[in-house]
Protein backbone atom coordinates (compact mmCIF):
# COMPACT_ATOMS: atom_id res chain seq x y z
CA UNK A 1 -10.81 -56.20 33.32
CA UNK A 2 -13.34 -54.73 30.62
CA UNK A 3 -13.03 -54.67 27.39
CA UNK A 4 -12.65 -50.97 27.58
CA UNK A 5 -9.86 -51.08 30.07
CA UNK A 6 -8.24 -53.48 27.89
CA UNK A 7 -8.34 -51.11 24.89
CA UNK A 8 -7.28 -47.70 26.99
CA UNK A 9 -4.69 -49.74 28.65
CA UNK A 10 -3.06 -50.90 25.39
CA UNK A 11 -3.50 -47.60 23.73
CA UNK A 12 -1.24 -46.48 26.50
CA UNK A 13 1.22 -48.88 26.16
CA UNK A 14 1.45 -48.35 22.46
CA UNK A 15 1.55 -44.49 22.81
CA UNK A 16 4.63 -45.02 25.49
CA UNK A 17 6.34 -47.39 22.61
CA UNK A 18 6.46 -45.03 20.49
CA UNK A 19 6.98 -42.17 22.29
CA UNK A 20 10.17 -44.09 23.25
CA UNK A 21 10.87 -45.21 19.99
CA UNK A 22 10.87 -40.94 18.94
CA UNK A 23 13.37 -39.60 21.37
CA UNK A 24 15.73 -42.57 20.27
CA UNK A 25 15.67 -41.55 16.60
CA UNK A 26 15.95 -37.62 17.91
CA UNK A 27 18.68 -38.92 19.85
CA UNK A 28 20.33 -40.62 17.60
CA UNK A 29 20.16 -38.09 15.13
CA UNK A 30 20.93 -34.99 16.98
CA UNK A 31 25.01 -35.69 15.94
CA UNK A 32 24.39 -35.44 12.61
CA UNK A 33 21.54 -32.67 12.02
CA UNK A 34 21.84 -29.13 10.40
CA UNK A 35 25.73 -29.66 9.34
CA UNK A 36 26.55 -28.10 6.49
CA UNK A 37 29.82 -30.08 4.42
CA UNK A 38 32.77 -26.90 5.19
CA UNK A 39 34.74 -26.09 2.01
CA UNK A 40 37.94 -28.12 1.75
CA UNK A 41 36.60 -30.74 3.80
CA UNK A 42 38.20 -34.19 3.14
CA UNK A 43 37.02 -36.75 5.68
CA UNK A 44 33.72 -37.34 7.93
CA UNK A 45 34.50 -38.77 11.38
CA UNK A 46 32.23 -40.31 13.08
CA UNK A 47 32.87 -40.66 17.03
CA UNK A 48 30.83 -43.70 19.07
CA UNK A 49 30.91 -45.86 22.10
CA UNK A 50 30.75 -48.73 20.08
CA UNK A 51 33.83 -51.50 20.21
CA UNK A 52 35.65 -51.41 16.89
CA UNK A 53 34.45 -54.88 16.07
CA UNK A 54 30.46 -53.58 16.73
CA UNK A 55 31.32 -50.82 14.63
CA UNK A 56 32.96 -52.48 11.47
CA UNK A 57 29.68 -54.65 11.81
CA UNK A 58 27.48 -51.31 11.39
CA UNK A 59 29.27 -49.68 9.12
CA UNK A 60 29.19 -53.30 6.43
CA UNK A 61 25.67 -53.68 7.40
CA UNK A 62 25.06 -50.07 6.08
CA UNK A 63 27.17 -50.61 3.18
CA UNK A 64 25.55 -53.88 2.09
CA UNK A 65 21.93 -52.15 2.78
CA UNK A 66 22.87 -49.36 0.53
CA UNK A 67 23.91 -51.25 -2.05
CA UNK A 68 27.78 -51.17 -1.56
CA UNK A 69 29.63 -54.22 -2.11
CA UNK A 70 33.48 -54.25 -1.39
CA UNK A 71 36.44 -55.42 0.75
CA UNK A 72 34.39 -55.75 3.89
CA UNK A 73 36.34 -59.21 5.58
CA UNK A 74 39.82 -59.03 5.19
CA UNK A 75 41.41 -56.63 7.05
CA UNK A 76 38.66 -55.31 10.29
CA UNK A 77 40.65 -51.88 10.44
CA UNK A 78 39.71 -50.59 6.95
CA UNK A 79 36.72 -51.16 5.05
CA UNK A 80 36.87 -50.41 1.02
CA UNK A 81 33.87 -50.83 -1.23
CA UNK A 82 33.96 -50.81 -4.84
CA UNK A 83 33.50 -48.23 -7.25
CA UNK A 84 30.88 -46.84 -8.61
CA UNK A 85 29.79 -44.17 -10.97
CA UNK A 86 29.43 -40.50 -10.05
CA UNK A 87 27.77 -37.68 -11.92
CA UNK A 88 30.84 -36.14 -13.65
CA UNK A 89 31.64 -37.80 -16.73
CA UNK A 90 34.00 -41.13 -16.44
CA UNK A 91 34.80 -40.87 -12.92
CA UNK A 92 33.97 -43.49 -9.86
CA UNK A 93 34.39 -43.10 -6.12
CA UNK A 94 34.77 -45.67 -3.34
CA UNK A 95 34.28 -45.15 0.11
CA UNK A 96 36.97 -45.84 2.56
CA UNK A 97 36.08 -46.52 5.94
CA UNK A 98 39.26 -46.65 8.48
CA UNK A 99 38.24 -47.61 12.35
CA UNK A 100 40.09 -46.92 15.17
CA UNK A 101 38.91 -46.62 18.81
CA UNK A 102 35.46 -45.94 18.47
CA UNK A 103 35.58 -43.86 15.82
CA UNK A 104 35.03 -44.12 11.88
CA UNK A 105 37.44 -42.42 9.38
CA UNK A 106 35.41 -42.15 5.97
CA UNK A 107 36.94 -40.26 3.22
CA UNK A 108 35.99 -40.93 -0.91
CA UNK A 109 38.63 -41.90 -3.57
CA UNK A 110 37.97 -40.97 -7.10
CA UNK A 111 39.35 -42.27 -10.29
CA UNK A 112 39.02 -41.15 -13.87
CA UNK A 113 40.75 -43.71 -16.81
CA UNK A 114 39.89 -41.72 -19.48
CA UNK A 115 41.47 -38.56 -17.81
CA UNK A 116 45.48 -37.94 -19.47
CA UNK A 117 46.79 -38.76 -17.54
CA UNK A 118 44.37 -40.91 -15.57
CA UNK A 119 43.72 -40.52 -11.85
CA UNK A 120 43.30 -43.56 -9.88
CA UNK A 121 42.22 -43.80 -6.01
CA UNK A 122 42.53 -40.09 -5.82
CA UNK A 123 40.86 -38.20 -2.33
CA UNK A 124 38.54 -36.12 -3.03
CA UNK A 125 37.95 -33.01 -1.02
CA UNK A 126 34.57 -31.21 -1.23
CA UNK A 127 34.41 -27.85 -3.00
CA UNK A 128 31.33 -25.95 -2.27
CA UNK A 129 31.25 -23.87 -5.69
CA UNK A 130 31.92 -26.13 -8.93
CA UNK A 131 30.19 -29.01 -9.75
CA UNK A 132 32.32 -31.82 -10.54
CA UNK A 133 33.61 -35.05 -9.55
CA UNK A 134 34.66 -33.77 -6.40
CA UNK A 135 31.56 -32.40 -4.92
CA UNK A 136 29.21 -35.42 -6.26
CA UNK A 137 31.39 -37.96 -4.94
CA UNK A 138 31.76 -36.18 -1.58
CA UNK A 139 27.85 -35.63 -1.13
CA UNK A 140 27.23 -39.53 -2.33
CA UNK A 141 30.36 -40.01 1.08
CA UNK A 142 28.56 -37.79 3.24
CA UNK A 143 24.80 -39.24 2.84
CA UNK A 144 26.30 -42.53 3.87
CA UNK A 145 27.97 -40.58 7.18
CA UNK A 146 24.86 -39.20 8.11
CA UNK A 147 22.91 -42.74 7.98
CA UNK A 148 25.34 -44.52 9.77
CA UNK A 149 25.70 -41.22 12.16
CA UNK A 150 21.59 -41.80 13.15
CA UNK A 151 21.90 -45.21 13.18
CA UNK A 152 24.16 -44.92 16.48
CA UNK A 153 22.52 -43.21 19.85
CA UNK A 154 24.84 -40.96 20.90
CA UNK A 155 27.31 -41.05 17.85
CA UNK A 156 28.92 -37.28 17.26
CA UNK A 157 29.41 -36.52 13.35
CA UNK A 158 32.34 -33.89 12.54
CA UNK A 159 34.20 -32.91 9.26
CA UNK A 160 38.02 -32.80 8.89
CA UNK A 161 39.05 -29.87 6.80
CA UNK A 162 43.09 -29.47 5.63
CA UNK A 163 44.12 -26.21 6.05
């Protein structure tokens, strides 16, 4: 084989990689793209073909790479991480991550100390209009959703609103 042949023949290979490698991402993505978070939502579910035990693996392995630290190992059905600040004053949120067949329940829990009286583990539901604790601890909940929503081909991202 030439050298040439060599070259165009690995240039091919490498534009097939990553050809490959861009309609997984697309894929992968297509769940969670163009959602908007609906007014009064108060949970992101995220539905996969993934064994729970696969899943709670993704979903800590997210966490951790985000920066979360938490209650990952004692109890595989529910996932907490610790709180951390939000935008709004003295509040925190925590993610809590619930699994069951497939399929991640993640809602946000807020607290406030200094609040009279003070709110502890609250859910918070995302409001579209004020800013607040609400809204910025929602958002911070539903960046996470959509990063563990691409980082599962064929995962289906969809927002549970009370009515």
């Amino acid at each position: 084989m030439t050298q040439h042949a060599y070259l165009s023949d690995h240039r091919l290979r490498l534009g097939l990689l990553f050809t490959v490698l861009i309609s997984c991402w697309l894929l992968g993505s297509a769940g969670s793209r163009a959602q908007t978070v609906p007014d009064g939502a108060t949970r992101v579910d995220i539905k996969t073909d993934l064994s729970d035990s696969l899943l709670f693996e993704r979903v800590v392995t997210l966490l951790q790479a985000d920066g979360y630290s938490g209650n990952f190992r004692t109890e595989k059905a529910k996932i907490t991480t610790d709180s951390r600040p939000i935008d709004s004053g003295d509040w925190t949120a925590r993610i809590v991550a619930v699994l069951e067949n497939g399929t991640v329940h993640l809602s946000t829990e807020g607290s406030d100390k200094t609040a009279n009286p003070p709110v502890t583990n609250e859910r918070l539901t995302y409001k579209s209009k004020p800013d607040g604790p609400a809204k910025a601890g929602f958002a911070r909940l539903d960046a996470f959703a959509h990063h563990l929503a691409k980082s599962i081909l064929g995962s289906t991202l969809t927002y549970h609103v009370l009515p």
